[in-house]
PDB file of N, CA and C in Angstrom:
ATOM      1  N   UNK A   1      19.879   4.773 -19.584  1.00  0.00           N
ATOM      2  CA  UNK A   1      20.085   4.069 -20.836  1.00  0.00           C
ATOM      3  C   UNK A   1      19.292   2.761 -20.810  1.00  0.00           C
ATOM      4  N   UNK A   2      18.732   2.570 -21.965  1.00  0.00           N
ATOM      5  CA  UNK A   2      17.925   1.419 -22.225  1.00  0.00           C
ATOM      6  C   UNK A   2      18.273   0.315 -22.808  1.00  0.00           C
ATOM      7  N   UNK A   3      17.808  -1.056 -22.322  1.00  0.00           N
ATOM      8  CA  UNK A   3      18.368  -1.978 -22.849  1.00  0.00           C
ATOM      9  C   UNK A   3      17.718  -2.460 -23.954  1.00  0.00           C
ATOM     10  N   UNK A   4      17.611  -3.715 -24.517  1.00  0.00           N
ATOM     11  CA  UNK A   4      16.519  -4.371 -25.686  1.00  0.00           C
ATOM     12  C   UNK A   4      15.235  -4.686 -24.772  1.00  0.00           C
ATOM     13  N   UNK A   5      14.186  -4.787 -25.312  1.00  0.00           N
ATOM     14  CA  UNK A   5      13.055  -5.071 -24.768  1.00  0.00           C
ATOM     15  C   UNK A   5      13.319  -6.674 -24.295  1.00  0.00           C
ATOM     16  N   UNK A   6      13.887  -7.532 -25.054  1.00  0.00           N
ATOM     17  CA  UNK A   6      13.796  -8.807 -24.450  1.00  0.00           C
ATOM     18  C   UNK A   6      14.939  -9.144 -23.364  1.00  0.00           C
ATOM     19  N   UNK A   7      16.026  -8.095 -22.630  1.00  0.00           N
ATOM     20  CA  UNK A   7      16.097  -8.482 -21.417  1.00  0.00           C
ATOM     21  C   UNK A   7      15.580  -8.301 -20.270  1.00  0.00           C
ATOM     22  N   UNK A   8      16.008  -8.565 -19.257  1.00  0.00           N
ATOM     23  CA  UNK A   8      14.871  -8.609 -18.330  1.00  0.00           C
ATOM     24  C   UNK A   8      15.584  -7.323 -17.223  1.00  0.00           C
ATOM     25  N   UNK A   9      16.901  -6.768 -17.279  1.00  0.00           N
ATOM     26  CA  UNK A   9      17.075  -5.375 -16.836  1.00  0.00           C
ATOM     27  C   UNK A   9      16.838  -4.033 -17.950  1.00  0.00           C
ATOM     28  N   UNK A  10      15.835  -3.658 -17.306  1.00  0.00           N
ATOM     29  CA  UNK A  10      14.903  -2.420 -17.996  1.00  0.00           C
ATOM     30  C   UNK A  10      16.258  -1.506 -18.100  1.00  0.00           C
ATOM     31  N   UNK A  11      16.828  -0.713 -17.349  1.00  0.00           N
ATOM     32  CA  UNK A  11      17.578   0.270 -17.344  1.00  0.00           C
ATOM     33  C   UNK A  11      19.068  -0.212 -16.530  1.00  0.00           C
ATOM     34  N   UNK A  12      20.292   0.081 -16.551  1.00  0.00           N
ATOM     35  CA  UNK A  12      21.232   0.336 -16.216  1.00  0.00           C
ATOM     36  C   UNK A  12      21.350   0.178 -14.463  1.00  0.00           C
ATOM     37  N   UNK A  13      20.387   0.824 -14.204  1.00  0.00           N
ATOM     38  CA  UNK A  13      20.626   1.179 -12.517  1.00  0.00           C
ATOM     39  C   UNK A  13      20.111  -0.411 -12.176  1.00  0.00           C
ATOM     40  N   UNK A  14      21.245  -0.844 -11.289  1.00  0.00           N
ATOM     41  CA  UNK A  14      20.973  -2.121 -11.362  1.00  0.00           C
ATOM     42  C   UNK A  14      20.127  -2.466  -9.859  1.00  0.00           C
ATOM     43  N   UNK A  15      20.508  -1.886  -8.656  1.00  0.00           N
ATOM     44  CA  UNK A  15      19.613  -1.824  -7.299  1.00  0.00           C
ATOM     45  C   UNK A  15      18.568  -1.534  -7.511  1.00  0.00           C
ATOM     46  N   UNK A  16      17.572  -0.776  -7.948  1.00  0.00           N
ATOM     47  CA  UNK A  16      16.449  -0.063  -8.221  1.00  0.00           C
ATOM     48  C   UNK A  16      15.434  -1.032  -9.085  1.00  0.00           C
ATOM     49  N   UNK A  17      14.548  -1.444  -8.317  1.00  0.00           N
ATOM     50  CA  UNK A  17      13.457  -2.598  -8.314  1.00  0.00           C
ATOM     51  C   UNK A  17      12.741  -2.715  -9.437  1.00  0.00           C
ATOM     52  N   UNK A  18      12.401  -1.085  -9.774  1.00  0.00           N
ATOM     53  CA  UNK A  18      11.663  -0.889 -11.079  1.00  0.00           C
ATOM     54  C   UNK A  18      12.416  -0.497 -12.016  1.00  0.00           C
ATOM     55  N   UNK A  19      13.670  -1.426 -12.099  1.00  0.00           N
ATOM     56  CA  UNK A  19      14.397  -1.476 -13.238  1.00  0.00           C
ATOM     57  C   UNK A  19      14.351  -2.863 -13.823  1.00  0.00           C
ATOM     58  N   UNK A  20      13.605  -3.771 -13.068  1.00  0.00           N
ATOM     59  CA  UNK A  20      13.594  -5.301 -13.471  1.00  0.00           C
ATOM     60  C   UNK A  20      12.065  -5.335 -13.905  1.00  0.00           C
ATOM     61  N   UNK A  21      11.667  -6.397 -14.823  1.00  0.00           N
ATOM     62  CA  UNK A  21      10.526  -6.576 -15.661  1.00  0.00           C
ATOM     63  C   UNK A  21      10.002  -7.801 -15.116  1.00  0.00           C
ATOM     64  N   UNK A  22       9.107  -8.294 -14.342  1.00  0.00           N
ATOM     65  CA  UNK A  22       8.828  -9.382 -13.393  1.00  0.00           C
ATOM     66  C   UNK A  22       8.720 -10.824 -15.215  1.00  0.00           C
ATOM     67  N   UNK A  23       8.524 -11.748 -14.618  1.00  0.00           N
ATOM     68  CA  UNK A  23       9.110 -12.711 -15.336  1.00  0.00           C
ATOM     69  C   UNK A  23       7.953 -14.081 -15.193  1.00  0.00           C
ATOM     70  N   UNK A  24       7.537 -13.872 -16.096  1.00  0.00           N
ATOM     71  CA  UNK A  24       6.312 -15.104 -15.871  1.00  0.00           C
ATOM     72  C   UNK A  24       6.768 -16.767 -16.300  1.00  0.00           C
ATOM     73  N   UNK A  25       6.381 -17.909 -15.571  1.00  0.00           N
ATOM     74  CA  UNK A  25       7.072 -19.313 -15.519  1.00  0.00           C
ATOM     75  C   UNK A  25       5.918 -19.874 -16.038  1.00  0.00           C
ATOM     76  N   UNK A  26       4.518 -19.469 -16.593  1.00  0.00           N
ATOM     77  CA  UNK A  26       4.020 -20.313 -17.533  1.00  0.00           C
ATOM     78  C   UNK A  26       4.241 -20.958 -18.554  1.00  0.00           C
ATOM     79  N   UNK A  27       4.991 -20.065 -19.573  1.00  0.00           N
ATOM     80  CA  UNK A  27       5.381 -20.873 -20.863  1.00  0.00           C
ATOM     81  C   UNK A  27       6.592 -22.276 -20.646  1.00  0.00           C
ATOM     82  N   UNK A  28       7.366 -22.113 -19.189  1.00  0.00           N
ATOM     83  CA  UNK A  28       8.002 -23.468 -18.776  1.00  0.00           C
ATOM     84  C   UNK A  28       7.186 -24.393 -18.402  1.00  0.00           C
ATOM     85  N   UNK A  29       6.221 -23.846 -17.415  1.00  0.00           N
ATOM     86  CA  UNK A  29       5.028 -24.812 -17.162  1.00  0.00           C
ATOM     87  C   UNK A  29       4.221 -25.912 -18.318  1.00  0.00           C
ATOM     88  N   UNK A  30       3.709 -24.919 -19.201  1.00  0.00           N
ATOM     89  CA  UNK A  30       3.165 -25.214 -20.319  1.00  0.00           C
ATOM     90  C   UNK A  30       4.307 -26.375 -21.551  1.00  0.00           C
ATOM     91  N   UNK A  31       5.604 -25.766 -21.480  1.00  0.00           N
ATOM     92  CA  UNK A  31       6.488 -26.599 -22.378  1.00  0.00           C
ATOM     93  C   UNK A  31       6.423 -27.984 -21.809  1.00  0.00           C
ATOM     94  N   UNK A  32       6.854 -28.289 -20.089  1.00  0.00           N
ATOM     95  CA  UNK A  32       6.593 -29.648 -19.415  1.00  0.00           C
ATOM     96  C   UNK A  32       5.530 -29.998 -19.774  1.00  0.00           C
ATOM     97  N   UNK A  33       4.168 -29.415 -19.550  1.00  0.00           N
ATOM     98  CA  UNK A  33       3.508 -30.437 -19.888  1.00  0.00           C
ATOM     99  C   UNK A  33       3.121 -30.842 -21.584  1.00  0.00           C
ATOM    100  N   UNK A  34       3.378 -29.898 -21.923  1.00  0.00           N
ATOM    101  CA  UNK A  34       3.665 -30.657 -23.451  1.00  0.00           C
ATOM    102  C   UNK A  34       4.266 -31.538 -23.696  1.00  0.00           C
ATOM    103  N   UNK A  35       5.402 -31.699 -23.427  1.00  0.00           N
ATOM    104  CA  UNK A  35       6.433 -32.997 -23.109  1.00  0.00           C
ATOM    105  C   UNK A  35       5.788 -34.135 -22.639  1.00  0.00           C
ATOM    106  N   UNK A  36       5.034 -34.396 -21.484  1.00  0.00           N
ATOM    107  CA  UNK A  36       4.586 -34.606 -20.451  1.00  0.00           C
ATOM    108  C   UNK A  36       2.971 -36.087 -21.450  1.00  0.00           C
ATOM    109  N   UNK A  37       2.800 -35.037 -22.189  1.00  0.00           N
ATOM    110  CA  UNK A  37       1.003 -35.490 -22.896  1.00  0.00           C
ATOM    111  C   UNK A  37       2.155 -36.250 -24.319  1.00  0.00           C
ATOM    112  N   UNK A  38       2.984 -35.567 -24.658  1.00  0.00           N
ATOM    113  CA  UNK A  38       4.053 -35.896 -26.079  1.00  0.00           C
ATOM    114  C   UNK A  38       4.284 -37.517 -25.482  1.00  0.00           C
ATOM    115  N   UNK A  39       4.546 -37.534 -24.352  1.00  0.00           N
ATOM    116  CA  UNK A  39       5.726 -39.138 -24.247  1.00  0.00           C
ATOM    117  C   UNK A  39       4.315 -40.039 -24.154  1.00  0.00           C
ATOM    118  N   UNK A  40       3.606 -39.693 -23.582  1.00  0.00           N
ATOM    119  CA  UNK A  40       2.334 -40.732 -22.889  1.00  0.00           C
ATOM    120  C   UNK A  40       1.769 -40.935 -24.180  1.00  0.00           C
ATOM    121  N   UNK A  41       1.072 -39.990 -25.235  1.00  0.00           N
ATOM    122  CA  UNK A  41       1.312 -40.367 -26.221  1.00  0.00           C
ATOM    123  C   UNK A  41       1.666 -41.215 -27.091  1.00  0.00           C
ATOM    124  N   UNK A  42       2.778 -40.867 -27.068  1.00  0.00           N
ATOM    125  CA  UNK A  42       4.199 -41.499 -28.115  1.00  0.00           C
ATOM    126  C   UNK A  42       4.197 -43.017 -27.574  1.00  0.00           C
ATOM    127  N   UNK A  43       3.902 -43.369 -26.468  1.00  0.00           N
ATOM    128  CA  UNK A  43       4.485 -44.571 -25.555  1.00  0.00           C
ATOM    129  C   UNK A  43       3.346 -45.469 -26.157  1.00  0.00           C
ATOM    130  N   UNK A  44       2.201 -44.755 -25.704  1.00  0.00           N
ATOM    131  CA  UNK A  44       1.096 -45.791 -26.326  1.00  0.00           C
ATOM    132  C   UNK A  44       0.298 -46.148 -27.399  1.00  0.00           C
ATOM    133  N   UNK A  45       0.968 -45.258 -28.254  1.00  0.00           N
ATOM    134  CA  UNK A  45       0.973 -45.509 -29.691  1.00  0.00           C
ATOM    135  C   UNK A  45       1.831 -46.548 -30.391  1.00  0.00           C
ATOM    136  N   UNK A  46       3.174 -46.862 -29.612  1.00  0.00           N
ATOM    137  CA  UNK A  46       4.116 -47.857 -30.014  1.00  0.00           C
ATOM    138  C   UNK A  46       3.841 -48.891 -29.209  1.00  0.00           C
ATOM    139  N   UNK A  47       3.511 -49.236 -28.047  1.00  0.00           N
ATOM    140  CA  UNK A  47       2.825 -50.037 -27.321  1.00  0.00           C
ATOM    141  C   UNK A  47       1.951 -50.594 -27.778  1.00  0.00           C
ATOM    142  N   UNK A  48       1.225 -50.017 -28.679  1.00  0.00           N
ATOM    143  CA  UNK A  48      -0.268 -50.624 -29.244  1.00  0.00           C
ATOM    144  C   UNK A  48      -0.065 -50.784 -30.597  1.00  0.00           C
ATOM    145  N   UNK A  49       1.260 -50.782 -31.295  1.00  0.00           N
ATOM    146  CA  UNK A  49       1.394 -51.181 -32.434  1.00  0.00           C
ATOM    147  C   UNK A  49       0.674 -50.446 -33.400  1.00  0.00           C
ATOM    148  N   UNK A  50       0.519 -49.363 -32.992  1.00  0.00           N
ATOM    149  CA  UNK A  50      -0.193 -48.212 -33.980  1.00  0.00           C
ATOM    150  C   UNK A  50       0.586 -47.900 -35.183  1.00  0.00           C
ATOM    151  N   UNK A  51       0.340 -47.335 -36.529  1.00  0.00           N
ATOM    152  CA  UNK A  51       1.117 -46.987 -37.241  1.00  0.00           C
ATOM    153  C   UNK A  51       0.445 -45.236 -37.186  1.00  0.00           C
ATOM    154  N   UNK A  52       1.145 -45.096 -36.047  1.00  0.00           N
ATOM    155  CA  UNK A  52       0.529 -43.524 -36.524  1.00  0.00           C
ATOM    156  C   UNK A  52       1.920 -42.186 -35.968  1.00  0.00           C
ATOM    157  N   UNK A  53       1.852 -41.484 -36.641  1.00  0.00           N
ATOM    158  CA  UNK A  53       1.805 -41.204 -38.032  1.00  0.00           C
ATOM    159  C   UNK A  53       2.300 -42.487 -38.832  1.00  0.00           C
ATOM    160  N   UNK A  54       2.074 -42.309 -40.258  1.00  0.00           N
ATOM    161  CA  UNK A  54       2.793 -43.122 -40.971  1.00  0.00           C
ATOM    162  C   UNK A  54       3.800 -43.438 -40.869  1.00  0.00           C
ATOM    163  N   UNK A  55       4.871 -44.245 -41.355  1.00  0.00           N
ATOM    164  CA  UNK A  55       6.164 -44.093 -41.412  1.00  0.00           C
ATOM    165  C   UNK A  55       6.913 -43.594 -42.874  1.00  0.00           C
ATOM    166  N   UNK A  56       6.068 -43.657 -43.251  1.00  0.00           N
ATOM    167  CA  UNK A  56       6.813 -42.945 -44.222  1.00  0.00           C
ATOM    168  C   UNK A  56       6.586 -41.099 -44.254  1.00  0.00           C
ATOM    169  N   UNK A  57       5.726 -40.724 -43.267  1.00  0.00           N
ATOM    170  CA  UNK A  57       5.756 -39.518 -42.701  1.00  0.00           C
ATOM    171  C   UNK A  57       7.114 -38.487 -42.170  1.00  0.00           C
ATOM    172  N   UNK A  58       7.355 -38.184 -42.755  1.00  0.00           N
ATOM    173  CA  UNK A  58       8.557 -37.128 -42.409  1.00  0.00           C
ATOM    174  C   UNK A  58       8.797 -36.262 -40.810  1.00  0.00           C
ATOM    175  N   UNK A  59       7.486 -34.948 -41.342  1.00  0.00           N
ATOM    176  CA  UNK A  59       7.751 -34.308 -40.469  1.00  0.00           C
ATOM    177  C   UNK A  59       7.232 -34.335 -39.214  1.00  0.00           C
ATOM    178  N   UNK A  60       7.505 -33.853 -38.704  1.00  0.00           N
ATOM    179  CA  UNK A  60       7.474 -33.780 -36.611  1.00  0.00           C
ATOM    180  C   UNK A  60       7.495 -35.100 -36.376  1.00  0.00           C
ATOM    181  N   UNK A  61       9.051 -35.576 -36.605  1.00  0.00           N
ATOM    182  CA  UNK A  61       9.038 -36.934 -36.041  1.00  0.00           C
ATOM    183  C   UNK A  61      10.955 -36.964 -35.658  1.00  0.00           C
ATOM    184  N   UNK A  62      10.579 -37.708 -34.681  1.00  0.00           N
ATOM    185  CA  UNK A  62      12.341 -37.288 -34.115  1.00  0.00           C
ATOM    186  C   UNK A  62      13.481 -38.514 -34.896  1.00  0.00           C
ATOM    187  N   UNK A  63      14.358 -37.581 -35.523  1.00  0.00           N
ATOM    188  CA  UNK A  63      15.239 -37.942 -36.253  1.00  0.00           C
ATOM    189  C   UNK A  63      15.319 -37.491 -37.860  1.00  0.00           C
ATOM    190  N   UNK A  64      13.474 -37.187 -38.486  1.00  0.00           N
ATOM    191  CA  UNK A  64      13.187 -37.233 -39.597  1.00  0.00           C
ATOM    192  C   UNK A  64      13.215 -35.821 -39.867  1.00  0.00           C
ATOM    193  N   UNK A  65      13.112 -35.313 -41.010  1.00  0.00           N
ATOM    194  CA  UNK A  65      13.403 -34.111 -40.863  1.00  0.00           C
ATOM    195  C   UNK A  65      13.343 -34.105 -42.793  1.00  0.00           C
ATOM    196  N   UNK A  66      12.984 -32.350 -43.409  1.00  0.00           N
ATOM    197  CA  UNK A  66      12.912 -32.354 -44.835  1.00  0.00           C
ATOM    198  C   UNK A  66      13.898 -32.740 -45.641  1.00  0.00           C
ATOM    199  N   UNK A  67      15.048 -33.221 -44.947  1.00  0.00           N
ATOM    200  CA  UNK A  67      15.908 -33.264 -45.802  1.00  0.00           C
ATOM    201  C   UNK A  67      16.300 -35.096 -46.188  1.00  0.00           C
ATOM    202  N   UNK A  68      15.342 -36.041 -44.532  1.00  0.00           N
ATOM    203  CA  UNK A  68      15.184 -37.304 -45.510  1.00  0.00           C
ATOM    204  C   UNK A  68      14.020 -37.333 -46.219  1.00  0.00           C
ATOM    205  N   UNK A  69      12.931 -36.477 -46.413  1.00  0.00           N
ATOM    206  CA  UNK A  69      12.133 -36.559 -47.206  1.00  0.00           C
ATOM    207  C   UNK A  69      12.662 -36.458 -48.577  1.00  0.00           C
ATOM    208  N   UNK A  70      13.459 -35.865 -48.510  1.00  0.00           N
ATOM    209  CA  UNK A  70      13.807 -35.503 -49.936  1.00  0.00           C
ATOM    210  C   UNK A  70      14.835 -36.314 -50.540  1.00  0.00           C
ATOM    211  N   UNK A  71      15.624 -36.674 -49.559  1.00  0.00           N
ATOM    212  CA  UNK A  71      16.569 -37.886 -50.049  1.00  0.00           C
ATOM    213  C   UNK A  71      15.506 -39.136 -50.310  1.00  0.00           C
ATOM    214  N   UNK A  72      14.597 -39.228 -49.581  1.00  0.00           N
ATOM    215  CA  UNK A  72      13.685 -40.440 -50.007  1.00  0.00           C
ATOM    216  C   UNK A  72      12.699 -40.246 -51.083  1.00  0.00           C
ATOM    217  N   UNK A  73      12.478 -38.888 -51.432  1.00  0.00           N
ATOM    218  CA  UNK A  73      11.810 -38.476 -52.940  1.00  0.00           C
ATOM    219  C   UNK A  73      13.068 -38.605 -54.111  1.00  0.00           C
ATOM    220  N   UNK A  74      14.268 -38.543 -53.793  1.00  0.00           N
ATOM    221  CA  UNK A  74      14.995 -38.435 -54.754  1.00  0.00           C
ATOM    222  C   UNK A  74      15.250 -40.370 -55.018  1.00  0.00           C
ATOM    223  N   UNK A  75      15.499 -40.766 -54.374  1.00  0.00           N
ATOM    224  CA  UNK A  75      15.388 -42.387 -54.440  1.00  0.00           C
ATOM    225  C   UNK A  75      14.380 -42.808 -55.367  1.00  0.00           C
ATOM    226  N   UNK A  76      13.042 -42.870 -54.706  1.00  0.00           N
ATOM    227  CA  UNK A  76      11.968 -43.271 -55.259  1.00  0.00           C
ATOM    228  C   UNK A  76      11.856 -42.643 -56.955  1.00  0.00           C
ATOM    229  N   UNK A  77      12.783 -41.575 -56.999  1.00  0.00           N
ATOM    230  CA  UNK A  77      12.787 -41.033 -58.742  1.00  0.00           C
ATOM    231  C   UNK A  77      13.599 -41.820 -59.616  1.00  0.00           C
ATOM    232  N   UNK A  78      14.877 -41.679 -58.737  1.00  0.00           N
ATOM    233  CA  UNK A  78      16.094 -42.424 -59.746  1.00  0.00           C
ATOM    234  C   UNK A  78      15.768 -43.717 -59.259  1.00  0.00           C
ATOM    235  N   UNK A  79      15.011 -44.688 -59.137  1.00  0.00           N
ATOM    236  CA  UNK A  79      14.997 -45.616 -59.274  1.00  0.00           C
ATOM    237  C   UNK A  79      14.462 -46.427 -60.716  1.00  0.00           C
ATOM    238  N   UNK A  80      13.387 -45.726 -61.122  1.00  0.00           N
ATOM    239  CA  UNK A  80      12.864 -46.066 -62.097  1.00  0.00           C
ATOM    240  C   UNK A  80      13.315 -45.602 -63.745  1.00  0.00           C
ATOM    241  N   UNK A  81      14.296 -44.451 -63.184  1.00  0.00           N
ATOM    242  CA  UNK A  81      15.236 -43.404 -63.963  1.00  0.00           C
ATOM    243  C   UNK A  81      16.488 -44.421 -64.497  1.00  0.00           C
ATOM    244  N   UNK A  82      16.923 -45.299 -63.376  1.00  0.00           N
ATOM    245  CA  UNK A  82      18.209 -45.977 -63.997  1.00  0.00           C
ATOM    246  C   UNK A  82      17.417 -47.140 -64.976  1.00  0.00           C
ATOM    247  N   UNK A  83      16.476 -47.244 -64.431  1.00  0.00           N
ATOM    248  CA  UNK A  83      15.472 -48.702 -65.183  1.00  0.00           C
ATOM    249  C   UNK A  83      14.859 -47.965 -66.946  1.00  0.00           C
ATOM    250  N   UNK A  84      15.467 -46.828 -67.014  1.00  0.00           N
ATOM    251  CA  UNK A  84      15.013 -46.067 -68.309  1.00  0.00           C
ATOM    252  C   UNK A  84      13.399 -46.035 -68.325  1.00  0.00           C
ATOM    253  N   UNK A  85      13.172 -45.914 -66.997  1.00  0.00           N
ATOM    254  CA  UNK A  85      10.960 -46.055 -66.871  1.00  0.00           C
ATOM    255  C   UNK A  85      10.656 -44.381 -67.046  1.00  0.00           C
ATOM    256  N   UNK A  86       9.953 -44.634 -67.056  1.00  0.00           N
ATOM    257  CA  UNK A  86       9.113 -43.226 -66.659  1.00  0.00           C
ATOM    258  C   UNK A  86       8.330 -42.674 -65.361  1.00  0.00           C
ATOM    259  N   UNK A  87       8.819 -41.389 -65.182  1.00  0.00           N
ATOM    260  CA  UNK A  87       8.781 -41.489 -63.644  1.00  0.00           C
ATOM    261  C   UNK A  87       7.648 -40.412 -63.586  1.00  0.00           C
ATOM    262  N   UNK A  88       6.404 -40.642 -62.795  1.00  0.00           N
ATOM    263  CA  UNK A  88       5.287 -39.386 -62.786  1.00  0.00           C
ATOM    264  C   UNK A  88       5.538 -39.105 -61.791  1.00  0.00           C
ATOM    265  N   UNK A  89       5.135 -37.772 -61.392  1.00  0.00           N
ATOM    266  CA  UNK A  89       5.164 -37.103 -60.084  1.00  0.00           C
ATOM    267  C   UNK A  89       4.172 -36.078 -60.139  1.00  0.00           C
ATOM    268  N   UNK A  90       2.731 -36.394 -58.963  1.00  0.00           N
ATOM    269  CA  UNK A  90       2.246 -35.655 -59.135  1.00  0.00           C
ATOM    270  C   UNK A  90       2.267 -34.320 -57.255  1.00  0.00           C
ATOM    271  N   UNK A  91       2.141 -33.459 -57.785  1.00  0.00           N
ATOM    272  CA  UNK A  91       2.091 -32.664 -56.210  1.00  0.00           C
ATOM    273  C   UNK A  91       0.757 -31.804 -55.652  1.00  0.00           C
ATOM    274  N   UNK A  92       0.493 -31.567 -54.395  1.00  0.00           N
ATOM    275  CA  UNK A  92      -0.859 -30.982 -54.525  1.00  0.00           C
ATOM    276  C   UNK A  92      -0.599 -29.411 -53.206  1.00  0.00           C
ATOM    277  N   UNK A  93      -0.636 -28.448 -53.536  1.00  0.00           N
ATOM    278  CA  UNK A  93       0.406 -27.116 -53.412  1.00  0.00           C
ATOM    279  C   UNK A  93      -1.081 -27.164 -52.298  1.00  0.00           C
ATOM    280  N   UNK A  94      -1.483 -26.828 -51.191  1.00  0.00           N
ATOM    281  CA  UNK A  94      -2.455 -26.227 -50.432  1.00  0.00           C
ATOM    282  C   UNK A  94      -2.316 -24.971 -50.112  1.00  0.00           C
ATOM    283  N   UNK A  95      -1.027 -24.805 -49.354  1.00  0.00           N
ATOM    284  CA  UNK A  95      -0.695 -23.595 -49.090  1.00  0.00           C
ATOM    285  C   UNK A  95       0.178 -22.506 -50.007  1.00  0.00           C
ATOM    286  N   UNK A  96       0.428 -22.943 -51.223  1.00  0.00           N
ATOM    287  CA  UNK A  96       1.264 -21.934 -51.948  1.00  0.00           C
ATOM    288  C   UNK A  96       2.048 -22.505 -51.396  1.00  0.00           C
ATOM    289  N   UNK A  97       2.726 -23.344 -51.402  1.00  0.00           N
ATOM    290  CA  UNK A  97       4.316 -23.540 -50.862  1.00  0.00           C
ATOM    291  C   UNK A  97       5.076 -23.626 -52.257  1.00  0.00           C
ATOM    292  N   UNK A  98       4.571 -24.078 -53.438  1.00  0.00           N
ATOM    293  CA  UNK A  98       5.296 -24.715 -54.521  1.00  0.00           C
ATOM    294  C   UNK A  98       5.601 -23.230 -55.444  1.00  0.00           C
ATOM    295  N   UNK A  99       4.805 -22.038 -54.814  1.00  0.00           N
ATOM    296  CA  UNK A  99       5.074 -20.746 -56.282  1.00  0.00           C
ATOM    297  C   UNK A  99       6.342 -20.469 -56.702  1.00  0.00           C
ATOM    298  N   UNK A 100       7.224 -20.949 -56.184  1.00  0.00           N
ATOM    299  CA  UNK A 100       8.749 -20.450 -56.393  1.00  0.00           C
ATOM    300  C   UNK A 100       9.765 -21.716 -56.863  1.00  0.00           C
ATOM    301  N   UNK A 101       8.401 -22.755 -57.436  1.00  0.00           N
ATOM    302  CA  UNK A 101       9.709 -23.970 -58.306  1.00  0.00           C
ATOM    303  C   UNK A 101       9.580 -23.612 -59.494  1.00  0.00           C
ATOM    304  N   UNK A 102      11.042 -24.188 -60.018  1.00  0.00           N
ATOM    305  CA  UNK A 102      11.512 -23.939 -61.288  1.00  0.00           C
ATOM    306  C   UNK A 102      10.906 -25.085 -62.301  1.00  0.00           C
ATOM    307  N   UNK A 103       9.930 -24.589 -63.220  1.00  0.00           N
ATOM    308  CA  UNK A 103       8.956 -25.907 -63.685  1.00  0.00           C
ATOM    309  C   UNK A 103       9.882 -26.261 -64.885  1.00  0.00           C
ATOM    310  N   UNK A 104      10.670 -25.444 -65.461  1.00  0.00           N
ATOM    311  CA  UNK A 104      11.933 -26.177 -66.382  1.00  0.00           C
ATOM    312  C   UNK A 104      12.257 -27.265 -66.090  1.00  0.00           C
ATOM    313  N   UNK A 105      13.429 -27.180 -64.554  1.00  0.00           N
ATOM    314  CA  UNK A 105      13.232 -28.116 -63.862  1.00  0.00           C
ATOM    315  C   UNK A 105      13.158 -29.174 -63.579  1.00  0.00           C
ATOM    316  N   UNK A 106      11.927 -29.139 -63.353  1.00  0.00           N
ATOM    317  CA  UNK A 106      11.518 -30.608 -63.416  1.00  0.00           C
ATOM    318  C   UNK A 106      11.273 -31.625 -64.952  1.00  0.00           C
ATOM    319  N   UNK A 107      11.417 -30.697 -65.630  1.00  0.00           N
ATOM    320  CA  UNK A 107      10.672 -31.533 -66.837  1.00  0.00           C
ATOM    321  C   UNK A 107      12.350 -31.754 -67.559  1.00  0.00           C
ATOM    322  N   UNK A 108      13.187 -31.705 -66.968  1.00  0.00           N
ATOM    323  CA  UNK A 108      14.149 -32.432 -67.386  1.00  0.00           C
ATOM    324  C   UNK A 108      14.476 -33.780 -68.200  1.00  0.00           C
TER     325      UNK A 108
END
């Protein structure tokens, strides 16, 4: 009897050598040093008073995430919304990400 391909006992018979799938430690290797180039990085970019990424940059940044982007797009709207202004918003789709908004919607 067979197991799922992603464990690492092939068959049932558990003594029997060529029932185990040998197990490669690169992709741990590889994750450390990602980590590794990430902090040294990270360290001397704040060290040097870099603004990089932006800060008002969202993603791949620890803590930030789409959902304060969007609390901080929704701010920057109703702000000018309670002021009875007019609020433009323009967006620029690269990848098709936007085919599935509701353009009603927005024009609220």
């Amino acid at each position: 009897m067979k197991k799922n391909s992603g464990d690492i006992l092939v068959d049932t018979v558990q003594f029997d050598p060529s029932s185990y799938r040998p197990i490669s430690l690169i992709p741990v290797v590889a994750k450390l040093f990602e980590k590794v180039v990430l902090n040294r990085i990270t360290t001397y970019l704040k060290s040097n008073l870099v603004d990089f990424p932006h800060s008002r940059q969202q993603g791949f940044q620890q803590g930030l995430s789409c959902l304060t982007n969007a609390f901080a797009m929704q701010e920057t709207i109703l702000y000018p919304v309670e002021r009875h202004s007019n609020v433009y918003v323009a967006s620029l789709d690269q990848q098709a990400a936007f085919d599935t908004v509701r353009f009603r919607a927005l024009f609220l």
